[in-house]
Protein backbone atom coordinates (compact mmCIF):
# COMPACT_ATOMS: atom_id res chain seq x y z
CA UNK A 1 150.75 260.29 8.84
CA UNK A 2 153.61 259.63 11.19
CA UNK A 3 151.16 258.47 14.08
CA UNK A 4 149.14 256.49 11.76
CA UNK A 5 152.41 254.54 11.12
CA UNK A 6 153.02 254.36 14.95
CA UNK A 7 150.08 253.04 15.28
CA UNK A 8 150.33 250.29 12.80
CA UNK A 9 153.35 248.75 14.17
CA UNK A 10 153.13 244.94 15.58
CA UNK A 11 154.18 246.05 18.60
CA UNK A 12 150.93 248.28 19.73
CA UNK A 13 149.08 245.88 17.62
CA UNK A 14 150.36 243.33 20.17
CA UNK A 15 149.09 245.44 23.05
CA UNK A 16 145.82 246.04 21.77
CA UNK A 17 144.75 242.38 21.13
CA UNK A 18 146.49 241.28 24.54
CA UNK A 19 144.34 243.92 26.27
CA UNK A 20 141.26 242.96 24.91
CA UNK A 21 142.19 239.06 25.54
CA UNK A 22 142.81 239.88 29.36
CA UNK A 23 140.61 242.89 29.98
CA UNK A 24 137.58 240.37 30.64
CA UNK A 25 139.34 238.20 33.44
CA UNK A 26 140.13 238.75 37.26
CA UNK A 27 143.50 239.62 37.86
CA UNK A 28 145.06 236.37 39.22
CA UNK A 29 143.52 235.11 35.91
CA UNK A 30 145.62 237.99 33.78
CA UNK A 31 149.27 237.36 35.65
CA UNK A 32 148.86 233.50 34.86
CA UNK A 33 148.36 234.43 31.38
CA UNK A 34 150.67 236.52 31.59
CA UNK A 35 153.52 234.65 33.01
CA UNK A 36 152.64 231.43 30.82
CA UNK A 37 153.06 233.29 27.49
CA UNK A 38 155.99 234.87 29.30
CA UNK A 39 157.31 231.09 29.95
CA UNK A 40 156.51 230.20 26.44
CA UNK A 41 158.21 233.15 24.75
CA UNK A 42 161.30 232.19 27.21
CA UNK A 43 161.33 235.84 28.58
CA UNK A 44 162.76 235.34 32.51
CA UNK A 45 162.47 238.79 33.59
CA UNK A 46 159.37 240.34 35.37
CA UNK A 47 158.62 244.00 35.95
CA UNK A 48 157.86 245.21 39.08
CA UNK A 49 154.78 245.54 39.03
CA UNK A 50 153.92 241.91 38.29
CA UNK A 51 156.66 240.69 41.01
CA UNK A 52 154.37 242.64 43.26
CA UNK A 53 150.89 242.01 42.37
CA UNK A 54 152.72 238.10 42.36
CA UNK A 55 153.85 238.86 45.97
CA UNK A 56 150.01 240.24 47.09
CA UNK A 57 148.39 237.85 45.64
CA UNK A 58 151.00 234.58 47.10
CA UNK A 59 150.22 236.67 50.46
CA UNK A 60 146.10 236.95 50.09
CA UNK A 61 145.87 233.49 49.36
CA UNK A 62 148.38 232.19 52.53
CA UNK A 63 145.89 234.25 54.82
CA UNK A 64 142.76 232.62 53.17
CA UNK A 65 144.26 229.00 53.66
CA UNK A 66 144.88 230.10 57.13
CA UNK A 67 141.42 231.58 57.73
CA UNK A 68 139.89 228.59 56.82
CA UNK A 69 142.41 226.26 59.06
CA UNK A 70 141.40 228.24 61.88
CA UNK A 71 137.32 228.51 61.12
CA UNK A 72 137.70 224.43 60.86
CA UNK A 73 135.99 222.81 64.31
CA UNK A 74 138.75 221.63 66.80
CA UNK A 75 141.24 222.80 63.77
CA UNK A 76 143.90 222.11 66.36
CA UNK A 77 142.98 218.25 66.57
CA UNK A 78 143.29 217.34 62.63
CA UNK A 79 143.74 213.42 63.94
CA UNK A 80 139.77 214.19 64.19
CA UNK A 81 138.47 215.49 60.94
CA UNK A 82 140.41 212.94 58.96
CA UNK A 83 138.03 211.08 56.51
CA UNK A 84 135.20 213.70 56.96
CA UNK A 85 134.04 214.90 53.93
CA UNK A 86 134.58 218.53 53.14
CA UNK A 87 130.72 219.42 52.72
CA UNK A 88 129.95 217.72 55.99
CA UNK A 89 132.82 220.25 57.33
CA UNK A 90 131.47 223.20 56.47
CA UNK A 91 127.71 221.97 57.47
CA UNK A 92 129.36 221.34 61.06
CA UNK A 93 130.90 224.73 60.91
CA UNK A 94 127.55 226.08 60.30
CA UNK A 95 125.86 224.14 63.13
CA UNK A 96 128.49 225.18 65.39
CA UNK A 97 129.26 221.08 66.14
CA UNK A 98 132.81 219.15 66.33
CA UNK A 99 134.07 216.30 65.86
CA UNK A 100 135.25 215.52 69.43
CA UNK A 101 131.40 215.47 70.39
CA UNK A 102 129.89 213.93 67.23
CA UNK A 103 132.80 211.25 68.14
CA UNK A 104 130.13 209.78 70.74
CA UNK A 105 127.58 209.43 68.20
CA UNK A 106 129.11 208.41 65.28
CA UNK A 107 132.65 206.35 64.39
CA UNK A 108 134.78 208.88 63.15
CA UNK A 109 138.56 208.33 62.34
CA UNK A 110 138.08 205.40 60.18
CA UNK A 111 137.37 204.40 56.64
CA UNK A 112 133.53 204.28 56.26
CA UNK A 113 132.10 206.18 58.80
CA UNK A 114 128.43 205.05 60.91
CA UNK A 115 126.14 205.50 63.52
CA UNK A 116 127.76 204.04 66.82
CA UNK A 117 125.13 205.87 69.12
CA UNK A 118 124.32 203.50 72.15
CA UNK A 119 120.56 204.57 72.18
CA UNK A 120 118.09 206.92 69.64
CA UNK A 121 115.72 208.53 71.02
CA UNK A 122 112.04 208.05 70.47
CA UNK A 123 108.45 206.62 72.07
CA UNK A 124 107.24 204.62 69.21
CA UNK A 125 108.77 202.84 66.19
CA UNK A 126 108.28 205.06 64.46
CA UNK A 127 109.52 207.82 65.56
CA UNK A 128 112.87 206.08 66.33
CA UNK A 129 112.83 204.54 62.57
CA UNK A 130 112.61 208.24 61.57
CA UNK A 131 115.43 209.45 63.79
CA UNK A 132 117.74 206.42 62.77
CA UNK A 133 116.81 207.93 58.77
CA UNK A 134 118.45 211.35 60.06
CA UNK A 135 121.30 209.76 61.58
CA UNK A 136 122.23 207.09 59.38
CA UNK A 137 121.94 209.52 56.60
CA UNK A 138 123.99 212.10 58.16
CA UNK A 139 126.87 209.51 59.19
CA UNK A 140 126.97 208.75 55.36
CA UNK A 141 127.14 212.36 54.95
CA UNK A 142 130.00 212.80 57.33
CA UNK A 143 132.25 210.37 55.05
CA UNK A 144 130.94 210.89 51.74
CA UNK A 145 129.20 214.52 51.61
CA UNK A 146 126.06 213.21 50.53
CA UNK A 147 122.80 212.31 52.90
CA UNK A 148 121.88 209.16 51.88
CA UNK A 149 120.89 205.81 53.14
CA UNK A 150 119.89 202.56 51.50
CA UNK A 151 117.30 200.32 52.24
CA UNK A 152 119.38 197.62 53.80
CA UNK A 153 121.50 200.11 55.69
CA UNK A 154 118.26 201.91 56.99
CA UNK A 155 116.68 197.94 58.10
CA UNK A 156 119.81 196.62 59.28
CA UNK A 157 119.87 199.76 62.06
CA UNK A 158 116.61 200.10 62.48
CA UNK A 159 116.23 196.26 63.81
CA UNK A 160 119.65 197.30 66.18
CA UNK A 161 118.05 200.02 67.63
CA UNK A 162 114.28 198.24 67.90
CA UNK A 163 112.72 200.62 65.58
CA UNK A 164 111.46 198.63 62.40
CA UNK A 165 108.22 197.75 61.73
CA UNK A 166 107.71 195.48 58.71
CA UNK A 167 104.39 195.91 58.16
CA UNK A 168 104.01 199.91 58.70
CA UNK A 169 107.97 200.17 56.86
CA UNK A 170 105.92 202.27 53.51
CA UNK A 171 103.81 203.69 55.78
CA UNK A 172 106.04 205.44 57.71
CA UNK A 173 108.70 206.03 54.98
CA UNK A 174 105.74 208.15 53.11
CA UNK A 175 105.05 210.29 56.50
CA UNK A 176 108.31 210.99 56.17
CA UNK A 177 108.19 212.80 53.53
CA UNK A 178 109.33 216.26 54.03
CA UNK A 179 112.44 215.16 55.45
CA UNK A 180 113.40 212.79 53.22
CA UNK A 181 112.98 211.63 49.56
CA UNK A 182 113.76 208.29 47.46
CA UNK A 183 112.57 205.00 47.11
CA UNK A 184 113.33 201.46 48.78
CA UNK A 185 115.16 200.48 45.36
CA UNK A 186 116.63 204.01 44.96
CA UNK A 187 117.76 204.48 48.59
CA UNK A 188 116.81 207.48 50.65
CA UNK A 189 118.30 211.14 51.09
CA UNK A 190 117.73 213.77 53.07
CA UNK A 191 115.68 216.61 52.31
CA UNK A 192 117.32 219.86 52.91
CA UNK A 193 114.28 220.10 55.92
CA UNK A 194 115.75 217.01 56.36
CA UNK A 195 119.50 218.17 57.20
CA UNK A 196 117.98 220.74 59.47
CA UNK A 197 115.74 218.02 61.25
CA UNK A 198 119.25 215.52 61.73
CA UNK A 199 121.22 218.82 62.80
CA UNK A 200 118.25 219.44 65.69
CA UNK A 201 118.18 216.04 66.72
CA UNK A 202 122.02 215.66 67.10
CA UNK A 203 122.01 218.50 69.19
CA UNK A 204 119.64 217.63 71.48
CA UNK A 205 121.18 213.92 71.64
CA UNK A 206 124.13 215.42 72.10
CA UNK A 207 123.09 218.24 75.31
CA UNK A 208 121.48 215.01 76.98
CA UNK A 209 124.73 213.73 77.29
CA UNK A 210 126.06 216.71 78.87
């Protein structure tokens, strides 16, 4: 009878529902619960354990923020990523590509971000109206994390770089298919073929250069 009645006492009752409220969550998750309701109750002190599991954790996420500083291109230069978007970050990451070099292609450092290449490569209309697509999409993606280009933006570069064709414009926007999807009302946006395609073509604009 005695442990019955220890076991009925608001205290372990306490424990048991505050284990099964926290049992479910990741640690970082339990301590912030735990400190809140610690905050709320105005308790100050914090045992050991949670002043060190506090400690690791402050710790573990100072070398994450620093992992990621250093896996950022030219992390040393931020002047350079300013105003790129942090999707099109970790898409140049993955393409191995920085912004000093892109800076020769596109107008980085400033508040919309576009296609500033002197030339695009390409025999035909065509073929340069479907590599001004890729680039023109990808310089929206630079500033705004999402590939896409509207129909104005896509025939106002297209006539700079002499690669629109009026009268083939549906033609070619339907052989284009794979790489890009979207409509002249809708605006067009890359395909993830399509982010590959922009990614191959920038680096092969950009080892001509070199």
């Amino acid at each position: 009878m005695a442990n019955k009645k220890v076991e009925d006492t608001p205290e372990i009752d306490a424990y048991r529902t505050v284990y099964l409220a926290l049992k479910s969550l990741d640690p970082p998750a339990q301590l912030r619960v735990l400190r809140y309701s610690a905050e709320m109750l105005g308790l100050k002190s914090e045992s050991p354990g949670a002043s060190g599991r506090a400690s690791s954790d402050q710790e573990e996420n100072q070398s994450s923020d620093s992992t990621a500083s250093a896996s950022t291109p030219d992390a040393q230069t931020s002047d350079d990523i300013e105003g790129i978007n942090a999707v099109a970050l970790k898409w140049m990451r993955r393409s191995n590509l920085n912004p000093k070099s892109l800076q020769t292609l596109f107008s980085l450092g400033i508040d919309e971000i576009d296609l500033v290449a002197k030339s695009v490569p390409g025999t035909s209309k065509r073929e340069r109206m479907r590599n001004v697509l890729l680039l023109k999409a990808i310089a929206a993606y630079l500033g705004t994390g999402a590939a896409r280009v509207t129909y104005e933006q896509l025939k106002e570069a297209s006539l700079h770089y002499n690669a629109y064709d009026a009268n083939n414009f549906a033609a070619h926007i339907k052989s284009f298919a794979p790489d890009v999807g979207g409509t002249k009302e809708s605006g067009f946006t890359l395909t993830a073929r399509g982010l590959t395609a922009a990614t191959d073509l920038i680096k092969e604009m950009l080892a001509s250069k070199s």
